[in-house]
Protein backbone atom coordinates (compact mmCIF):
# COMPACT_ATOMS: atom_id res chain seq x y z
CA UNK A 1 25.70 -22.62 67.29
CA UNK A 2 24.37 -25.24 65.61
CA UNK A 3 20.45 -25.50 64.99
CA UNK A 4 18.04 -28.48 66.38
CA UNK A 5 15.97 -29.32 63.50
CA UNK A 6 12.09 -30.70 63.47
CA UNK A 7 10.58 -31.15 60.42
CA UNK A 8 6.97 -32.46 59.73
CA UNK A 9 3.27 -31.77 58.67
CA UNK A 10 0.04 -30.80 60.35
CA UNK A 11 -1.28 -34.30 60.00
CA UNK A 12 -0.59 -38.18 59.58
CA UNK A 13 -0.49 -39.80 56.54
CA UNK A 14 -0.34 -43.21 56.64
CA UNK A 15 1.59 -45.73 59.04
CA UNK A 16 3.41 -44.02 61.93
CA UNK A 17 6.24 -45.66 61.41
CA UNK A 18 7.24 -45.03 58.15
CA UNK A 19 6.01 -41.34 58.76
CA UNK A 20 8.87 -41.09 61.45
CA UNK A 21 11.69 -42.45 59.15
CA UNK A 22 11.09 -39.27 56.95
CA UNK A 23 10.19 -36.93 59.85
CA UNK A 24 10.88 -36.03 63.47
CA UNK A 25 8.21 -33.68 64.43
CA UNK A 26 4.09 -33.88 63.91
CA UNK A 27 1.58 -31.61 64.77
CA UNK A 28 -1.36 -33.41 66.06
CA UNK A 29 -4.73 -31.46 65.08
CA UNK A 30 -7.24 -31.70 68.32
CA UNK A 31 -10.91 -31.38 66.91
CA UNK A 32 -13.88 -33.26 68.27
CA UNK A 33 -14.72 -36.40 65.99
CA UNK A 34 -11.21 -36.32 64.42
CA UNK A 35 -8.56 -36.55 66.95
CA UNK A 36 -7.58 -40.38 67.25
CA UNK A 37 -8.83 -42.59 70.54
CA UNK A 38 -6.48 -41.92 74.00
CA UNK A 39 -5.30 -45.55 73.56
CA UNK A 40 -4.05 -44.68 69.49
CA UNK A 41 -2.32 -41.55 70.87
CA UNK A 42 -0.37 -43.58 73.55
CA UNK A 43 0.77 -46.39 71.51
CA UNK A 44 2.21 -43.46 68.89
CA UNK A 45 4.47 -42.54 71.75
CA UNK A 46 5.79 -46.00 71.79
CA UNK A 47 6.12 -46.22 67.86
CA UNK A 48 8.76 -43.46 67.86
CA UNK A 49 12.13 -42.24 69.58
CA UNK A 50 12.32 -40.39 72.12
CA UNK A 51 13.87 -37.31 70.27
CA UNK A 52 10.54 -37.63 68.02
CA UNK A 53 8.39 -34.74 68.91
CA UNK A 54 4.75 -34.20 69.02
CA UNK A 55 2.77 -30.74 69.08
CA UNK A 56 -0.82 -30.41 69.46
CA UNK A 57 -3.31 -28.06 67.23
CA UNK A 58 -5.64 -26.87 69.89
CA UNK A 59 -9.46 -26.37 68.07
CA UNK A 60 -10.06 -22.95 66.64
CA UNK A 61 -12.89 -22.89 68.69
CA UNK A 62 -10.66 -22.52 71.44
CA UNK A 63 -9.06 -19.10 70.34
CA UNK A 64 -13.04 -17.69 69.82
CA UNK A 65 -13.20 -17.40 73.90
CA UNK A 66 -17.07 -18.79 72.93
CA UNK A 67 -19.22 -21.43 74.90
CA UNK A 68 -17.45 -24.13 73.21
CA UNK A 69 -14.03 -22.99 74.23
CA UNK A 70 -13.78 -24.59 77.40
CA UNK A 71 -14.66 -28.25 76.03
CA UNK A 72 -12.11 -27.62 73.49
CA UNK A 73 -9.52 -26.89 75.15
CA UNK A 74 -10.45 -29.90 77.67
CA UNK A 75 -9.71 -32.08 75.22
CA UNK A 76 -6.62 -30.56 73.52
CA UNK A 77 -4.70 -30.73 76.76
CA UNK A 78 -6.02 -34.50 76.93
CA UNK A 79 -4.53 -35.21 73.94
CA UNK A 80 -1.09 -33.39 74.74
CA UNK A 81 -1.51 -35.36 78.21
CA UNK A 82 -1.58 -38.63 75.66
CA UNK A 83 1.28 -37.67 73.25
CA UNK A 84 3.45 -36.44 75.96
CA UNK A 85 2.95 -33.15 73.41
CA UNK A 86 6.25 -30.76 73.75
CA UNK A 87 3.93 -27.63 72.04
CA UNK A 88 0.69 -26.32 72.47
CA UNK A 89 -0.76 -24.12 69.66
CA UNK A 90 -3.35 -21.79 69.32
CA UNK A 91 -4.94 -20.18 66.69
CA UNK A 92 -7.30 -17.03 66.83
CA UNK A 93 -9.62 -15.50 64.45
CA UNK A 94 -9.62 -12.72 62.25
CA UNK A 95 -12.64 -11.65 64.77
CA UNK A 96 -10.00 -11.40 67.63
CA UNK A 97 -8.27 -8.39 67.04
CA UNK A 98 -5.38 -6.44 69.26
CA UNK A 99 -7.44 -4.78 72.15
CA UNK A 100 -7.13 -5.04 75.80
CA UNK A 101 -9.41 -7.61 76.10
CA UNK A 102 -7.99 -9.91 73.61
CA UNK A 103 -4.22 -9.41 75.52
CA UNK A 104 -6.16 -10.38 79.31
CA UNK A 105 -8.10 -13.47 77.45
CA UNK A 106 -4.87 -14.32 75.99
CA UNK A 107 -3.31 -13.78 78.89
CA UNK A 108 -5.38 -16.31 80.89
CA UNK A 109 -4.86 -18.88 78.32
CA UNK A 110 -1.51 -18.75 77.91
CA UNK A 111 -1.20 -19.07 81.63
CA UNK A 112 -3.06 -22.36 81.91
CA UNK A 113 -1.36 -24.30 79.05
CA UNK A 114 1.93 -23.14 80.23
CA UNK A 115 1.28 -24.74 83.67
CA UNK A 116 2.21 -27.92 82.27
CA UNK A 117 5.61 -26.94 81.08
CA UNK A 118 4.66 -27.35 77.45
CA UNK A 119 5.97 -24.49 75.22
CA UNK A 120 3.02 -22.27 73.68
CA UNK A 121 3.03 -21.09 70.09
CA UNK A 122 0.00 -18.43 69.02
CA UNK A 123 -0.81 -18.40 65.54
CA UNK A 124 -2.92 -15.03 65.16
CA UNK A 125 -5.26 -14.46 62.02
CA UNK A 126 -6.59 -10.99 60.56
CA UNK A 127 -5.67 -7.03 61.21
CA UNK A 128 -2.26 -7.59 63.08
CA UNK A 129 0.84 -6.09 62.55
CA UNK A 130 4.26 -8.29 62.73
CA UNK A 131 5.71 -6.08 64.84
CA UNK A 132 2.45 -6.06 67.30
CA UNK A 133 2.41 -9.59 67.16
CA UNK A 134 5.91 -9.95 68.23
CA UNK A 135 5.40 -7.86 71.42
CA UNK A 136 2.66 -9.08 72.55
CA UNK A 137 4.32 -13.35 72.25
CA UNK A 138 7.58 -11.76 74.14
CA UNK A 139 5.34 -9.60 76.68
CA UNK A 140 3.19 -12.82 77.56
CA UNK A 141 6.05 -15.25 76.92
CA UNK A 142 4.74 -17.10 74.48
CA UNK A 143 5.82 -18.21 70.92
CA UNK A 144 4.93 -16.75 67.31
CA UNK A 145 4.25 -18.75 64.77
CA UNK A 146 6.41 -17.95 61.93
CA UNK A 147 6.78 -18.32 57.66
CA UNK A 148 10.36 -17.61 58.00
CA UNK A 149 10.26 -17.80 53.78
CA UNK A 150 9.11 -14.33 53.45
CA UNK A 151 9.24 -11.22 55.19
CA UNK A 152 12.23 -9.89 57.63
CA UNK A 153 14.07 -12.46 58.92
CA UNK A 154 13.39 -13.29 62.75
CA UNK A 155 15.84 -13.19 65.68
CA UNK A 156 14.60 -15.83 67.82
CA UNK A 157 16.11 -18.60 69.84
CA UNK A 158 13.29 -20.96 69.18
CA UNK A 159 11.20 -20.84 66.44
CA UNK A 160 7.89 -22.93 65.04
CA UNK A 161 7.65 -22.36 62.20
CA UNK A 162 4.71 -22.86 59.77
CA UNK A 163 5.53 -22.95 55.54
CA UNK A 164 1.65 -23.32 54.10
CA UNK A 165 0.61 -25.76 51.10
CA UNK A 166 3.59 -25.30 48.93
CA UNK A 167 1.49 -27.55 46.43
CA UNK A 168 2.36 -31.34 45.22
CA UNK A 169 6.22 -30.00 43.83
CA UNK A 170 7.26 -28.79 47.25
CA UNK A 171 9.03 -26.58 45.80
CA UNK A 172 10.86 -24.03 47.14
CA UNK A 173 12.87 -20.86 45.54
CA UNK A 174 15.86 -20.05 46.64
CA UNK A 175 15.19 -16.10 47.61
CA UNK A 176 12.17 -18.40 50.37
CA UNK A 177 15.45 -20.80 51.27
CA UNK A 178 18.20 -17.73 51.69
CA UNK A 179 15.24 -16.03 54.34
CA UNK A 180 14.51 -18.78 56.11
CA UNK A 181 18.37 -19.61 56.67
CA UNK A 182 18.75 -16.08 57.94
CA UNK A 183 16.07 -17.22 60.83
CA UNK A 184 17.45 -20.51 61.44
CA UNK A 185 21.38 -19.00 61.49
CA UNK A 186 19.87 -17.15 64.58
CA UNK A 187 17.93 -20.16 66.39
CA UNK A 188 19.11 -23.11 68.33
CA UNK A 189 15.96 -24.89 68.11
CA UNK A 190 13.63 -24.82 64.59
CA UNK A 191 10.28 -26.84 64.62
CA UNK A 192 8.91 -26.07 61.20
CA UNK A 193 5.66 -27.42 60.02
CA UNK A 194 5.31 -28.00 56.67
CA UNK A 195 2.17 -27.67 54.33
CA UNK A 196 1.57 -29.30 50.59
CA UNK A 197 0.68 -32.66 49.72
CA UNK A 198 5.07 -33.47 48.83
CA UNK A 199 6.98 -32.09 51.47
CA UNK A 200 9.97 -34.05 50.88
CA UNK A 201 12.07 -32.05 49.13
CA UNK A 202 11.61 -28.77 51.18
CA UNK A 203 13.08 -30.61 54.60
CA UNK A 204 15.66 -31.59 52.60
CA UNK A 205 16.21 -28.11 51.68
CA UNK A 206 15.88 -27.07 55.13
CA UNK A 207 18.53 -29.57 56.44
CA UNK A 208 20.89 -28.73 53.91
CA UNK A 209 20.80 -25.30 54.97
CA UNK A 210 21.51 -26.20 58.58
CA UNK A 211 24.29 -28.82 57.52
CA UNK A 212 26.06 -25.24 55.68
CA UNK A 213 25.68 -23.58 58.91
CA UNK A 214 27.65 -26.71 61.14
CA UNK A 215 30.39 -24.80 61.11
CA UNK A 216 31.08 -21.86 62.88
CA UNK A 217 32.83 -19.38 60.62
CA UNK A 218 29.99 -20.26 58.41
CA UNK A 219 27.75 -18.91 61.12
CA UNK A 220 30.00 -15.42 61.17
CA UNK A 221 30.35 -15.17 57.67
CA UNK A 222 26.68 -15.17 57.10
CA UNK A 223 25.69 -12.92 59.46
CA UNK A 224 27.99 -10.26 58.06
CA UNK A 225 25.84 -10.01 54.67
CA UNK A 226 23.00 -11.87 53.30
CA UNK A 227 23.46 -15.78 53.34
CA UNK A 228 23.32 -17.16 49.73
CA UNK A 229 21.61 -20.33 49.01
CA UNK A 230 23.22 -22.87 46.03
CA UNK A 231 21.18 -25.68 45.28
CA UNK A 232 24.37 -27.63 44.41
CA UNK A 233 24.47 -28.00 48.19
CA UNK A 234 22.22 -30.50 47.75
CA UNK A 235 23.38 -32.60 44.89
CA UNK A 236 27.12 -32.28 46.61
CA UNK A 237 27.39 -35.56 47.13
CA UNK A 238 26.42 -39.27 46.55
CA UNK A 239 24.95 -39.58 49.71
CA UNK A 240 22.73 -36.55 49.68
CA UNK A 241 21.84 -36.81 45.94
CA UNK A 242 20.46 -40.36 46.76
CA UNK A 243 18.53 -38.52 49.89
CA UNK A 244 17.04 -36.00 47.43
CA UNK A 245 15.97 -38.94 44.83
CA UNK A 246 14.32 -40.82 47.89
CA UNK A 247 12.68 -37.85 49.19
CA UNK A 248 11.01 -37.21 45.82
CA UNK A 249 9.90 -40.57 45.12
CA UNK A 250 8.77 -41.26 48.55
CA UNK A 251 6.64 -37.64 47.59
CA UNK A 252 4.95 -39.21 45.05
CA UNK A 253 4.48 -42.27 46.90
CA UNK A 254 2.62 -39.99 49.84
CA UNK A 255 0.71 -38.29 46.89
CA UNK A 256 -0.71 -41.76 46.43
CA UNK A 257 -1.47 -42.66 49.55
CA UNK A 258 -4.65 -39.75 49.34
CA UNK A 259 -7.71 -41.12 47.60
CA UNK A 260 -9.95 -39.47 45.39
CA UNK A 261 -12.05 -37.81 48.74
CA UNK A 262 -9.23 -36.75 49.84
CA UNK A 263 -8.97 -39.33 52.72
CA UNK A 264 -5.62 -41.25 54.02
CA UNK A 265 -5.29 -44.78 52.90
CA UNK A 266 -2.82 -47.59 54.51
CA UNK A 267 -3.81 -46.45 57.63
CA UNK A 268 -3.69 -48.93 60.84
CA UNK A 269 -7.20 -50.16 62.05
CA UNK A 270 -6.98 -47.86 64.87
CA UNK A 271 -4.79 -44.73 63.44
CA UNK A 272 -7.17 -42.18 62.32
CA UNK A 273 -10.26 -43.67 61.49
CA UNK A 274 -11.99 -42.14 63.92
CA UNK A 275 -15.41 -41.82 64.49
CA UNK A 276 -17.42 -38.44 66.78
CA UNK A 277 -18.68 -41.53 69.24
CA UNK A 278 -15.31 -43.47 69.69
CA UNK A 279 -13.26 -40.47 70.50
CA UNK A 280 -15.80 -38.82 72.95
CA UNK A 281 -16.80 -41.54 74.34
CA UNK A 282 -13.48 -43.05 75.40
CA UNK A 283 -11.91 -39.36 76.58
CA UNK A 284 -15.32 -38.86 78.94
CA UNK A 285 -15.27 -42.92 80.19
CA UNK A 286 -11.23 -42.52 80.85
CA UNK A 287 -10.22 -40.57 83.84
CA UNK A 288 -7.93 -39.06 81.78
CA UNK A 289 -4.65 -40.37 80.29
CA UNK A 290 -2.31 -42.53 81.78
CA UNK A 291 1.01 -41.02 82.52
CA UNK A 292 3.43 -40.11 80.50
CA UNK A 293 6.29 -42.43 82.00
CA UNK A 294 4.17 -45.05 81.81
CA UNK A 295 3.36 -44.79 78.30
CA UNK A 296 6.77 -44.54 76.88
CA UNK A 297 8.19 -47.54 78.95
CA UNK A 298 10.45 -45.07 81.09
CA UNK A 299 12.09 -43.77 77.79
CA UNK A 300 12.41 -39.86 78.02
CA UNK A 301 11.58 -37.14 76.02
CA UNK A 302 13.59 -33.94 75.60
């Protein structure tokens, strides 16, 4: 079985385009003031293929259950309505612990944003146990977000995957590569977001693990003892040596790209500078966003 890989990061840096020639797969983050006009969103569907795929961050504000809740998650699901978003993701505090409560709340949520027939991924914080985790995504058929670098490795047949800041070398060992490929062995679909300021040369680790497990008596092999992870995989050949060297200098390039504030530079007049006014102004005069076929010129999605 060979795996679907998406590889990205948690947020846009720099032109679209060029983002998309290293990457396949962005999670959008959908906060008021900072998630980009209706009309930006839409036009990034027409900037990419239609294998690209686009998840959205709901607000953490919407996995507090507070007052605010409702408005944020009003306009998360206008933003997935803009990107034609294949995930929805949500994110609860360390305050929202395993009770009965939290499991009917949940409940309800997961209900509404699955009415779309986006695919839900719950990223819990605080007290919970894996294992309770686990149950609770397969009892209300929902997603867990995973770091499939450490701990036991996960028997899933989709995964999304989060790897957090891995720092500006991107650098991962091979004992984080050989668990993650005992996940990915198992999955037919992987959509791994990845954190760090060079993420470069961790998708390339990533696909090199899923080009080993192409073929099939690689698959059988591996799951019949622990799968062993040789970086010489990825200086095996000319071809994917000179991927490796483009990866890292494109990482230093994207390094670059961040000012001194921290703030994205190169960016289109309409990507991501964003102000509070222009984004909730535009979702509140719009009666929503256009459709989806519309917006991609009839092209599909998967």
């Amino acid at each position: 079985m060979k795996t679907q890989l998406f590889i990205g990061q948690s947020q846009l840096r720099g032109a679209l385009s060029k983002y998309a020639s290293r990457f396949n797969f962005l999670e959008v983050r959908a906060e008021s003031g900072k998630a980009p006009r209706p009309t930006v969103l839409r036009r990034w569907t027409e900037e990419v293929n239609p294998q690209f795929v686009f998840s959205v961050l709901l607000s953490r504000q919407v996995g507090q259950f507070g007052s605010n809740s409702e408005s944020a998650l009003k306009l998360g699901l206008e933003v997935a309505d803009a990107l034609q978003a294949k995930w929805l993701v949500v994110q609860t505090d360390p305050t929202v612990g395993p009770s009965n409560r939290t499991r009917d709340r949940l409940k309800g949520l997961f209900a509404r944003l699955s009415e779309g027939g986006r695919n839900v991924a719950w990223e819990p914080h605080g007290a919970w146990q894996d294992e309770d985790a686990i149950a609770w995504t397969h009892d209300l058929g929902v997603h867990l977000v995973h770091d499939i670098t450490r701990g036991e490795p996960v028997s899933e047949e989709i995964l999304y995957v989060r790897i957090p800041g891995l720092g500006t070398s991107a650098r991962l060992s091979s004992g984080a590569i050989e668990n993650a490929a005992e996940s990915l062995v198992h999955a037919s679909e992987a959509y791994i977001v990845i954190g760090g300021e060079a993420p470069g040369r961790a998708a390339q680790m990533f696909r090199a693990v899923v080009r080993e497990f192409d073929d099939e008596s690689k698959i059988s092999s591996s799951r019949e003892g622990p799968f062993v992870f040789d970086e010489s995989t990825l200086e095996s050949g000319a071809t994917e040596s000179e991927e490796l060297n483009s990866d890292n200098e494109e990482d230093e390039e994207w390094d670059d790209a961040v000012d001194e504030d921290g703030d994205d530079e190169g960016l289109g007049e309409d990507d991501e500078s964003v102000d509070d006014d222009d984004v909730d102004e535009e979702f509140e005069e719009e009666d929503g966003p256009k459709s989806a076929g519309a917006a991609r010129k009839g092209a599909k999605r998967k």
